[in-house]
N, C-alpha and C. Protein backbone atom coordinates (compact mmCIF):
# COMPACT_ATOMS: atom_id res chain seq x y z
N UNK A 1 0.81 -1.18 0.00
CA UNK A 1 0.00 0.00 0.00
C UNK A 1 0.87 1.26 0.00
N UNK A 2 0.56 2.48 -0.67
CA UNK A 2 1.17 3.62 -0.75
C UNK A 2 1.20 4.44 0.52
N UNK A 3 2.28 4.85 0.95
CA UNK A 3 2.16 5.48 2.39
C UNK A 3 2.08 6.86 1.90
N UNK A 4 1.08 7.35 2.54
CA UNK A 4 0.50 8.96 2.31
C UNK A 4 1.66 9.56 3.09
N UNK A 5 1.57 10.98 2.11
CA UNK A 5 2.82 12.09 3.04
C UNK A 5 2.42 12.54 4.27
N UNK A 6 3.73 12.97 5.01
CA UNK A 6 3.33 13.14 6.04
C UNK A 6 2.50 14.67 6.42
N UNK A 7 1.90 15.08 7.47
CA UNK A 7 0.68 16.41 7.59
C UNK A 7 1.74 17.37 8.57
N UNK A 8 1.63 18.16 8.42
CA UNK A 8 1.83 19.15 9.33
C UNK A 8 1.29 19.63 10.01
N UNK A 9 0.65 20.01 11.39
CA UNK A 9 0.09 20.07 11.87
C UNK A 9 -0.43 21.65 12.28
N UNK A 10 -0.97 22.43 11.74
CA UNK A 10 -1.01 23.98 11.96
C UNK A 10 -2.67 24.76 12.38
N UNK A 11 -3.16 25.49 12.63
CA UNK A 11 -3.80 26.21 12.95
C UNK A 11 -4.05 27.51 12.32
N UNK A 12 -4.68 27.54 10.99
CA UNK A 12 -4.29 28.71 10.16
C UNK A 12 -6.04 29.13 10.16
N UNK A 13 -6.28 30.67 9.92
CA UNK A 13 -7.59 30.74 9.59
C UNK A 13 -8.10 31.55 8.25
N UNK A 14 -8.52 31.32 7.70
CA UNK A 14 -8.44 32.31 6.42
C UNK A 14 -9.75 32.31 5.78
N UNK A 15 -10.38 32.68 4.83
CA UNK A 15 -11.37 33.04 3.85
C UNK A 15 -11.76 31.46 2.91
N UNK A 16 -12.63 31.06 2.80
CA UNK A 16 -12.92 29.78 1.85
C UNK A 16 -14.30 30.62 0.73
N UNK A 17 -13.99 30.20 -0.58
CA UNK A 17 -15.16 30.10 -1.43
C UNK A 17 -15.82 28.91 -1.51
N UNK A 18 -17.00 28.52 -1.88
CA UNK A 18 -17.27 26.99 -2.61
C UNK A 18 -18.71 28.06 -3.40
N UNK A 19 -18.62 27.86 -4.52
CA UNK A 19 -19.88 27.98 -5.18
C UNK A 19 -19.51 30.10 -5.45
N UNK A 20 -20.78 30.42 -4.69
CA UNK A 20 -21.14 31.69 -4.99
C UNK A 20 -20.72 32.41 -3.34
N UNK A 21 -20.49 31.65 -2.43
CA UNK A 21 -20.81 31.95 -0.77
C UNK A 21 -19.16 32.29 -0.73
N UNK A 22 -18.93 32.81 0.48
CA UNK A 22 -17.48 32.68 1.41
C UNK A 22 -18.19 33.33 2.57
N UNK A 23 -17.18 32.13 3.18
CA UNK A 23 -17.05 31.88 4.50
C UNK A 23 -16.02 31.61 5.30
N UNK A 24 -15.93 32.06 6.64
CA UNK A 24 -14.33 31.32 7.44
C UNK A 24 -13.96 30.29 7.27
N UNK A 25 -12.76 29.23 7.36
CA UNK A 25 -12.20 28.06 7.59
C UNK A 25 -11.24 28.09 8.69
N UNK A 26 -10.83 26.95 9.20
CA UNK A 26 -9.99 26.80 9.87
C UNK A 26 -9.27 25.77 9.36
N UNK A 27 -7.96 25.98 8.71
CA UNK A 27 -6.82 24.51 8.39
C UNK A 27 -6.26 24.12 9.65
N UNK A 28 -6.77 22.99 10.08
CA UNK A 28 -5.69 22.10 10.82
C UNK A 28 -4.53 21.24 10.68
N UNK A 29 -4.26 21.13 9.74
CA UNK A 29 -2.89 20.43 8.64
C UNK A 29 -2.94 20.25 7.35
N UNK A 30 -2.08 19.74 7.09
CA UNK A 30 -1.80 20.34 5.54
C UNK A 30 -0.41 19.42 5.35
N UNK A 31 -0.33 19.61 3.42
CA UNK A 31 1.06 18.54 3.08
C UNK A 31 1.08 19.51 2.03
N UNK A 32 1.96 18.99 0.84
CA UNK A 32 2.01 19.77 0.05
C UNK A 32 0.79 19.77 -1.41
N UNK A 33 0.18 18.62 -1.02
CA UNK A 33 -1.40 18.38 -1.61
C UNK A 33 -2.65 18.25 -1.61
N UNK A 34 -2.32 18.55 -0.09
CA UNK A 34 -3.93 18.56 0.29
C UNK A 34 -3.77 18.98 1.96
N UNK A 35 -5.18 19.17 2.27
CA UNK A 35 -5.26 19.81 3.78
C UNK A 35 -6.47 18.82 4.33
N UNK A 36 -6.28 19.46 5.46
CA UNK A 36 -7.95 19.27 6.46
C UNK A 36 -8.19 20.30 7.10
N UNK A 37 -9.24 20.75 7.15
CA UNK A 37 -9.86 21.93 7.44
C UNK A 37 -11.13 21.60 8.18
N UNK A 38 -12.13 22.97 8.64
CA UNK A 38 -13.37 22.79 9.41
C UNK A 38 -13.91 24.27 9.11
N UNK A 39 -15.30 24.07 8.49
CA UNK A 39 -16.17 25.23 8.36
C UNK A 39 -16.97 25.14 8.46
N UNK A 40 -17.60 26.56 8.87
CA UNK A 40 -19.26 26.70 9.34
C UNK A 40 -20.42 25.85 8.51
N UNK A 41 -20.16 25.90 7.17
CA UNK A 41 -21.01 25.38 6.06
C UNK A 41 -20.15 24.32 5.97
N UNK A 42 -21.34 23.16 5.27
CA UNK A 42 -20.75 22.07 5.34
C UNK A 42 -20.05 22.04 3.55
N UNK A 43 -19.34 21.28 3.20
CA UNK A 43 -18.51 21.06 1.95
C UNK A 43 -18.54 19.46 1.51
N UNK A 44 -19.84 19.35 0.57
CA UNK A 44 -19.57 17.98 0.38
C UNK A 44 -18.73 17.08 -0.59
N UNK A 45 -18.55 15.92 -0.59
CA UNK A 45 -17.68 15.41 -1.36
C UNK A 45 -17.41 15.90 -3.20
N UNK A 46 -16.52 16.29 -3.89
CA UNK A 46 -16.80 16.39 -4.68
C UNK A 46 -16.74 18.10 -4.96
N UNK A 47 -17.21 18.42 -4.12
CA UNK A 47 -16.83 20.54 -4.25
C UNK A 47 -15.71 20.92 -4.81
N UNK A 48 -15.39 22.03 -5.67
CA UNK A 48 -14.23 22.55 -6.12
C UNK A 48 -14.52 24.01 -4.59
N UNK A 49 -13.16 24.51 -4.13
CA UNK A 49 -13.27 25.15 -3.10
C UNK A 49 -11.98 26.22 -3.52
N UNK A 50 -12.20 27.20 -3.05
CA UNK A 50 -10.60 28.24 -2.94
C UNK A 50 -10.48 28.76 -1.81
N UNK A 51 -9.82 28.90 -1.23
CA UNK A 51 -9.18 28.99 0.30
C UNK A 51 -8.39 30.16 -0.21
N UNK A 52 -8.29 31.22 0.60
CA UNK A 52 -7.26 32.25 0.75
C UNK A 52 -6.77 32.84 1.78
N UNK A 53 -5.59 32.96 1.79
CA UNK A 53 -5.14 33.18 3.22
C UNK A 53 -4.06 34.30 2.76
N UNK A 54 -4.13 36.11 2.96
CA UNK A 54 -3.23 37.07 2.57
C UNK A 54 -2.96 37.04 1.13
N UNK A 55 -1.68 36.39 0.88
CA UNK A 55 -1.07 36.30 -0.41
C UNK A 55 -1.60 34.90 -1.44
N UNK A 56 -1.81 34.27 -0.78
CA UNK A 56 -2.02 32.75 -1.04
C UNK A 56 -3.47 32.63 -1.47
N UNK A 57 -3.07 31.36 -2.96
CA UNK A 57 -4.93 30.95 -3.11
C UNK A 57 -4.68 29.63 -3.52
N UNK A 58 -5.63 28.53 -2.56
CA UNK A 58 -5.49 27.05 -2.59
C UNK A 58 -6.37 26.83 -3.75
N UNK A 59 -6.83 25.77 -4.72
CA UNK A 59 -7.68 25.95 -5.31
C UNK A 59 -7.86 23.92 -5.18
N UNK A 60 -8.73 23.57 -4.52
CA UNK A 60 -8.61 22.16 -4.73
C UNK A 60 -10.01 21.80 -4.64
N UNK A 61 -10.26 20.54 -4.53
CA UNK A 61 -11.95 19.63 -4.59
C UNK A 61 -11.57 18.51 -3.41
N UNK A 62 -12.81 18.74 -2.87
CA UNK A 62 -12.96 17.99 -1.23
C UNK A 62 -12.87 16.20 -1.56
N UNK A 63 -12.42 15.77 -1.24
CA UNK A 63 -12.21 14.26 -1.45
C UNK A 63 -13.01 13.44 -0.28
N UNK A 64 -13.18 13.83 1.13
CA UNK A 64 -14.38 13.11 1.83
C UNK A 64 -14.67 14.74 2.62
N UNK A 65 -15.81 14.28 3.30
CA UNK A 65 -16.43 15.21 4.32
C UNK A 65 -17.07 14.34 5.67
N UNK A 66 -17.28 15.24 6.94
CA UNK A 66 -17.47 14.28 8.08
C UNK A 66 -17.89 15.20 8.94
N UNK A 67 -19.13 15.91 9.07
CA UNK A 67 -19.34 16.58 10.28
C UNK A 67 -19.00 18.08 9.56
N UNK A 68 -18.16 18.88 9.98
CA UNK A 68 -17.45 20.32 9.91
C UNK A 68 -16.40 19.92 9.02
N UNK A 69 -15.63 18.56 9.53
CA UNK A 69 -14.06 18.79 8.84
C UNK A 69 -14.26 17.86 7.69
N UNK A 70 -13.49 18.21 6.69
CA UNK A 70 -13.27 17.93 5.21
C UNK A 70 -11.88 17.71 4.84
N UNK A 71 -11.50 17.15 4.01
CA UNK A 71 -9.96 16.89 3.42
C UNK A 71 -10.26 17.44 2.22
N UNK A 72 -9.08 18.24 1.55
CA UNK A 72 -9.06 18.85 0.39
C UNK A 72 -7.99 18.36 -0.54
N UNK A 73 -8.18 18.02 -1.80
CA UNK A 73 -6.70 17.59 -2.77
C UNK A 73 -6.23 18.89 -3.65
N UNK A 74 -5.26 19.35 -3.30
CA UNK A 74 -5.14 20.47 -4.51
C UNK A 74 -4.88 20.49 -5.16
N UNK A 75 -4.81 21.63 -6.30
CA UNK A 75 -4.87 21.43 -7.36
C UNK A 75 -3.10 21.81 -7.88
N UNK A 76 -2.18 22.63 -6.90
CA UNK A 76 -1.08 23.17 -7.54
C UNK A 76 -0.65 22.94 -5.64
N UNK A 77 0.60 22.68 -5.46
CA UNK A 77 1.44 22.43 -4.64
C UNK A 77 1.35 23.56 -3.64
N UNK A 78 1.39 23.55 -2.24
CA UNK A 78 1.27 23.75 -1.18
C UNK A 78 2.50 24.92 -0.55
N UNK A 79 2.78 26.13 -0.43
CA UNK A 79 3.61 26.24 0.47
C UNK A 79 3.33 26.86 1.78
N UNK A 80 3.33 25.55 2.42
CA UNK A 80 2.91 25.60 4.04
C UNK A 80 3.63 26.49 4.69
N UNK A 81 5.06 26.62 4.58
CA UNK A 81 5.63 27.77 5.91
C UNK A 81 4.83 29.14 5.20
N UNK A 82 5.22 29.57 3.48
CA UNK A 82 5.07 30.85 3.47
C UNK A 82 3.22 31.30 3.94
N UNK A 83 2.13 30.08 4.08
CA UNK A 83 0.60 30.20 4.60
C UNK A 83 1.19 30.91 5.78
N UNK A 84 1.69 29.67 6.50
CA UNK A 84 1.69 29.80 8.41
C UNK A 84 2.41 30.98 8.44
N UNK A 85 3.08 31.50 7.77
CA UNK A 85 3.94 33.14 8.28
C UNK A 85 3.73 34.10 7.83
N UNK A 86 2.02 33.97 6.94
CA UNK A 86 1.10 35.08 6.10
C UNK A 86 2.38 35.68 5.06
N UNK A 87 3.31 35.37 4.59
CA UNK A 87 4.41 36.28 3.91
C UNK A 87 4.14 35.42 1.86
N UNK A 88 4.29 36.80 1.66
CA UNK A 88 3.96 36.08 -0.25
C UNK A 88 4.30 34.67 -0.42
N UNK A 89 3.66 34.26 -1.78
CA UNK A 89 4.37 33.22 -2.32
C UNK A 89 5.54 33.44 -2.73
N UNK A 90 6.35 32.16 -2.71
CA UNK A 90 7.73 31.67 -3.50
C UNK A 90 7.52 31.88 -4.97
N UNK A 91 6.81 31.23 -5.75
CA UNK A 91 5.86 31.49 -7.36
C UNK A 91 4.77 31.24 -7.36
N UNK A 92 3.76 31.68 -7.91
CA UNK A 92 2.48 31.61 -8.68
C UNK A 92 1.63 30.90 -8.76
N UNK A 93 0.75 30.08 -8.26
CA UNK A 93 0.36 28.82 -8.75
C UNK A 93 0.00 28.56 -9.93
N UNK A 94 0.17 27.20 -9.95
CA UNK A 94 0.12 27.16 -11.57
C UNK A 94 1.65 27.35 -12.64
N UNK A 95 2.58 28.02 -12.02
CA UNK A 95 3.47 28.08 -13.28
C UNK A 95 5.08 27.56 -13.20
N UNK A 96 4.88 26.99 -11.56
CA UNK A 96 6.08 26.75 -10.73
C UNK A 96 7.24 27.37 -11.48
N UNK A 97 6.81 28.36 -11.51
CA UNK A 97 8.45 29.39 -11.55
C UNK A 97 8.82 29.70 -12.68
N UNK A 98 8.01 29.20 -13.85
CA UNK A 98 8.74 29.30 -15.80
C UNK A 98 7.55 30.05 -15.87
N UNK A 99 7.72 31.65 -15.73
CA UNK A 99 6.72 32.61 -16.59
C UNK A 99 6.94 33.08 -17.56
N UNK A 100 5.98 32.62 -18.16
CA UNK A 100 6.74 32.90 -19.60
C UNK A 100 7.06 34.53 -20.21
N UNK A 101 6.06 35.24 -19.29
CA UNK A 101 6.21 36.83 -19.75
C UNK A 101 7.80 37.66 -19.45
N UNK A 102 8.04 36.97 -18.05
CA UNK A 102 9.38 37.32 -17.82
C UNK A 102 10.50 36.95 -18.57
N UNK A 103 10.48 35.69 -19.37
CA UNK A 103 11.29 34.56 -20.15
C UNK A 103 11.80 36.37 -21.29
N UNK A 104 13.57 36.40 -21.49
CA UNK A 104 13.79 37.01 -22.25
C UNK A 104 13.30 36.54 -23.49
N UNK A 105 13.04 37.65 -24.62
CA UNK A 105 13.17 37.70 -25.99
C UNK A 105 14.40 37.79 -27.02
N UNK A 106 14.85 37.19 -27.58
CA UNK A 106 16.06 37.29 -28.14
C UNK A 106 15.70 37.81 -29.66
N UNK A 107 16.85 39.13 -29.62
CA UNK A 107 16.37 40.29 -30.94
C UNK A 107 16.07 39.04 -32.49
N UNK A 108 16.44 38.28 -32.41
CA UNK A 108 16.71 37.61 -33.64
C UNK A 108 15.38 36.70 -33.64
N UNK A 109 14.53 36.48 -32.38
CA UNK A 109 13.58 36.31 -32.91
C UNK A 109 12.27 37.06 -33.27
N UNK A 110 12.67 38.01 -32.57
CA UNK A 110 11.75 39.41 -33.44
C UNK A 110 11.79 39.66 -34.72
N UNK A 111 13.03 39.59 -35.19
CA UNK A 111 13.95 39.77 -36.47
C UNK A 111 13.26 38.98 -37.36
N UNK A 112 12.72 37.88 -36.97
CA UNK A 112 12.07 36.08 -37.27
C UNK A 112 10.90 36.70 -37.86
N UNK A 113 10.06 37.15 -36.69
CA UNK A 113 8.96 37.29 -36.88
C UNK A 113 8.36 38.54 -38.14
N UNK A 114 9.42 39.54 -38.10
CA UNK A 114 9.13 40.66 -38.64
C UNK A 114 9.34 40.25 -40.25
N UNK A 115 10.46 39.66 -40.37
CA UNK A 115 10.85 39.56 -41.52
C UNK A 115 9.52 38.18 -42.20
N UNK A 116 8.73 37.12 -41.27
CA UNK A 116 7.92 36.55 -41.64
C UNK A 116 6.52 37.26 -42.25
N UNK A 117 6.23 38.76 -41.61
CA UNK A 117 5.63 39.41 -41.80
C UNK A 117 5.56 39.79 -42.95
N UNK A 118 6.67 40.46 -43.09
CA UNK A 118 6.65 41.10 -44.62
C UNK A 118 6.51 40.58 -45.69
N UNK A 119 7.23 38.87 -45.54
CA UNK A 119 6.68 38.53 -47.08
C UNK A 119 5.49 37.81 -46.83
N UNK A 120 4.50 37.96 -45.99
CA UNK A 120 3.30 37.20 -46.00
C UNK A 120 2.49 38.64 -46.39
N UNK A 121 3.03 39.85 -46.07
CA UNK A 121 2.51 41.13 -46.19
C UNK A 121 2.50 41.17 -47.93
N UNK A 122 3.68 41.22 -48.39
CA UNK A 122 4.20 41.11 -50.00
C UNK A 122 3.18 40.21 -51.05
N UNK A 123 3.17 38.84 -50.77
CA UNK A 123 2.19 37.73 -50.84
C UNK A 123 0.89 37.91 -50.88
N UNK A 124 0.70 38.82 -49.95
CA UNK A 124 -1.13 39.25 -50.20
C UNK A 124 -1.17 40.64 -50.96
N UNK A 125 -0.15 41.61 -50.74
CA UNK A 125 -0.59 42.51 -51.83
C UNK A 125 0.41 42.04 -53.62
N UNK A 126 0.82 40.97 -54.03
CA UNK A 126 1.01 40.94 -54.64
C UNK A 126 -0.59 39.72 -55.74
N UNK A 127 -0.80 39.43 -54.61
CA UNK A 127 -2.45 38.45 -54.98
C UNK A 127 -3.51 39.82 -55.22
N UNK A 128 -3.75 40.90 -54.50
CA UNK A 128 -4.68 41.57 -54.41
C UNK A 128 -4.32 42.36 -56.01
N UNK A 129 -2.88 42.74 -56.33
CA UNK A 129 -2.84 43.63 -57.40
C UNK A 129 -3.02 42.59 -59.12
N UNK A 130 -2.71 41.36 -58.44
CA UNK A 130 -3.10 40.48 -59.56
C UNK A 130 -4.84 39.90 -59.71
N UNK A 131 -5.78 40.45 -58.86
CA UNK A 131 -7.20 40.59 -58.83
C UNK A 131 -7.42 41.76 -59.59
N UNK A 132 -6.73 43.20 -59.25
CA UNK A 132 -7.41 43.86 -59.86
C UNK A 132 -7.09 44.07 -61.35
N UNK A 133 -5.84 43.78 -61.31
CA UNK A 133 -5.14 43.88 -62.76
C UNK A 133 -6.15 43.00 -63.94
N UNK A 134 -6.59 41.78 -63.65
CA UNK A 134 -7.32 40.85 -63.90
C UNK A 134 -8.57 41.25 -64.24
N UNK A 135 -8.98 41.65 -63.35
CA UNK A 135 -10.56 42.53 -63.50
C UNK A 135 -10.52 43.61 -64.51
N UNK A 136 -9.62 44.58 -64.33
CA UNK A 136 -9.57 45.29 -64.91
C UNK A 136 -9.35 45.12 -66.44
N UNK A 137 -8.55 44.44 -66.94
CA UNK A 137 -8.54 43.43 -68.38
C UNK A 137 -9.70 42.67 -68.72
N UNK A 138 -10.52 42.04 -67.95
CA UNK A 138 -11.57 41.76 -68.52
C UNK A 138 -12.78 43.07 -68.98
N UNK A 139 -12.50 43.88 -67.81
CA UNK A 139 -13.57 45.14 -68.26
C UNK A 139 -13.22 45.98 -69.65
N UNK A 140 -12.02 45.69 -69.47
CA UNK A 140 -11.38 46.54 -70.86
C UNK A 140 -11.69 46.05 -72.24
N UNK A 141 -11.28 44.24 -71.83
CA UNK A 141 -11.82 43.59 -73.22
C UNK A 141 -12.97 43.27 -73.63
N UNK A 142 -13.93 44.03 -72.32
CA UNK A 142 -15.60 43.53 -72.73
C UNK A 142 -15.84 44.56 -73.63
N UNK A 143 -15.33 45.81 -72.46
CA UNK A 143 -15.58 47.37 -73.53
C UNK A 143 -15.47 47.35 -75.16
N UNK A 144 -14.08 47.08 -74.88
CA UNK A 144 -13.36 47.45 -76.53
C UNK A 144 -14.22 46.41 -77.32
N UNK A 145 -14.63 45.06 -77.05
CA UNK A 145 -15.44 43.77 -77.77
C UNK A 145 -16.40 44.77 -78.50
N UNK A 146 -17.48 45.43 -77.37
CA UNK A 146 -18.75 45.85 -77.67
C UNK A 146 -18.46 46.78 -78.93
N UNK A 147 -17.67 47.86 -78.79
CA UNK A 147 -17.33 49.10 -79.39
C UNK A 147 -17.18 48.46 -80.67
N UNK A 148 -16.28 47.38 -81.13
CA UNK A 148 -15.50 46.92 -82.37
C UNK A 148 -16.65 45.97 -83.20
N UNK A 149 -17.37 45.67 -82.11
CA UNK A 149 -18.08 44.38 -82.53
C UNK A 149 -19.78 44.93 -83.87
N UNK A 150 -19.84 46.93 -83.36
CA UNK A 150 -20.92 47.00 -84.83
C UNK A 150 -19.91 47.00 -86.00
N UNK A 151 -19.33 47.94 -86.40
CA UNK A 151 -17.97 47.98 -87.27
C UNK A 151 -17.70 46.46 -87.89
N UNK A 152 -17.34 45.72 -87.44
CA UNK A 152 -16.87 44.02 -87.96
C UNK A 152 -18.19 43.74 -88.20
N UNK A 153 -19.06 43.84 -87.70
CA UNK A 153 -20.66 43.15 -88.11
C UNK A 153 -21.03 44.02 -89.80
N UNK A 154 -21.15 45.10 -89.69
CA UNK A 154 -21.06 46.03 -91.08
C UNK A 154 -20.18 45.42 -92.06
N UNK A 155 -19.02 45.00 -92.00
CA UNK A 155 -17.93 44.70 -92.58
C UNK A 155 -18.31 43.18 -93.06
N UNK A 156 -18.42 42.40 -92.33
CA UNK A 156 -19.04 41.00 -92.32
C UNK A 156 -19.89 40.93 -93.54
N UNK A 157 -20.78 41.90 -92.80
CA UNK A 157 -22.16 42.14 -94.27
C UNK A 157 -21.69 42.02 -95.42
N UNK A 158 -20.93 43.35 -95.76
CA UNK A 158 -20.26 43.51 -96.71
C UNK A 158 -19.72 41.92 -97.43
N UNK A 159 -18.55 41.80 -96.82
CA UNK A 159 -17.82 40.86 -97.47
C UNK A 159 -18.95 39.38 -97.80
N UNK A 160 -19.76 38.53 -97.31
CA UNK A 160 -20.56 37.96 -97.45
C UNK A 160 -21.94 38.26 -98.21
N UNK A 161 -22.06 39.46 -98.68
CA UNK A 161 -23.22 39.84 -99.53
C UNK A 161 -24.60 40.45 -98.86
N UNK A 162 -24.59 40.08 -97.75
CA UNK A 162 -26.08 40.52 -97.34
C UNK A 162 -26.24 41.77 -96.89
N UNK A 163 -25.38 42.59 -96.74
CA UNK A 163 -25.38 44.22 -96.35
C UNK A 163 -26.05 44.58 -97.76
N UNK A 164 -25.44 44.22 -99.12
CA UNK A 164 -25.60 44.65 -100.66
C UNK A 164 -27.29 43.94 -100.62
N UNK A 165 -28.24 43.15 -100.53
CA UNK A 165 -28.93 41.98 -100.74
C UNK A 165 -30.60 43.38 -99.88
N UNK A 166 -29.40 43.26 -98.68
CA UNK A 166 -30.31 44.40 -97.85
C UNK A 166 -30.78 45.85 -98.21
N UNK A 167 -29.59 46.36 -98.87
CA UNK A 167 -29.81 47.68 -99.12
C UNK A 167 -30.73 47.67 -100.21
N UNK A 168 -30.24 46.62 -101.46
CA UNK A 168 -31.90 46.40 -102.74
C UNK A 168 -32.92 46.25 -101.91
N UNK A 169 -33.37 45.77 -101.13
CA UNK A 169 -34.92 45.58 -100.74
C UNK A 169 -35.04 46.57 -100.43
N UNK A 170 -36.43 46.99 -100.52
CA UNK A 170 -37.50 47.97 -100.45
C UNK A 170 -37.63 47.88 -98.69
N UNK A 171 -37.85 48.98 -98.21
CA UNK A 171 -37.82 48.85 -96.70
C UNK A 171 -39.26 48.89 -96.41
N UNK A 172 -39.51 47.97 -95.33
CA UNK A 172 -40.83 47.13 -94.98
C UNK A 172 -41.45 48.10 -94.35
C-alpha cells in the first residue's frame, strides 16, 4: 500500500469560497497536496473550493467530508511555511516558476517574426494587385469587344453579300 505524506500540523484561519458563498475556515494540517480543514457550512464530497489566506490561493476539490471537517486535494502544490507566516508566495500557482512573460526575448527572434511578416505582407498585396489587374482586363476587353463588334458586323455584311442583298430591298 502507498504510504501517504506526512501532515503538518497547523492552525491557520483564512477566507474559503465553494460555489457563490465565502465563508471562514480553519486549516488544521496540511502537506504539500492537500489539507484538512473545518467550516461553518458544510462542503460535500466532490466541491471545487478556494481557500485564501493574505497572499495565497489554494484551489482544490474535497475528497471526503465528516461533520465540519473535510480533506481537500489540490490542485497546484502547497507552500505551508510561506501560509503559516502570512508572507507572499515563492511562485504563482500554476506556473512553478517558468513565466513565460518574464522569459527574455532574443532580438533575432523578433527579427524572425518581422521579416515573416513582410513577405506574408508582399504575398497578399502581390495576390490583391493580380485581382485587380485581372478585373480590370476583362472590363477593358468587354468594352473594346462591344465598341469593335458594330464595325466588324457592317464589314461581315459587306464581305458575305447581305449588307448589298439588304440595301436592294425595299424597306418594310
Amino acid at each position: 500500500m502507498k504510504q501517504r505524506e506526512a501532515r503538518r500540523k497547523v492552525l491557520v484561519r483564512a477566507r474559503m469560497r465553494h460555489g457563490a458563498d465565502w465563508g471562514d475556515v480553519l486549516i488544521h494540517n496540511m502537506s504539500s497536496r492537500g489539507l484538512l480543514a473545518t467550516a461553518d457550512v458544510p462542503c460535500p464530497r466532490g466541491t471545487v473550493i478556494e481557500i485564501r489566506r493574505i497572499h495565497h490561493v489554494i484551489v482544490g476539490r474535497v475528497v471526503w467530508q465528516k461533520g465540519a471537517y473535510f480533506g481537500v486535494r489540490t490542485q497546484d502544490r502547497i507552500d505551508i511555511d510561506g501560509i503559516v507566516a502570512a508572507r507572499p508566495p515563492l511562485h504563482k500557482p500554476g506556473h512553478d516558476g517558468d513565466d513565460r512573460r518574464v522569459a527574455a526575448r532574443s532580438a533575432a527572434s523578433i527579427a524572425d517574426r518581422e521579416a515573416a511578416s513582410r513577405r506574408v505582407s508582399r504575398i497578399v498585396q502581390f495576390a490583391v494587385m493580380i485581382v485587380i489587374v485581372t478585373t480590370a482586363a476583362v472590363l477593358l476587353a468587354s468594352e473594346v469587344g462591344g465598341i469593335l463588334s458594330r464595325p466588324f458586323d457592317i464589314v461581315g455584311g459587306y464581305l458575305d453579300g447581305s449588307a448589298i442583298r439588304a440595301a436592294d430591298e425595299p424597306p418594310r
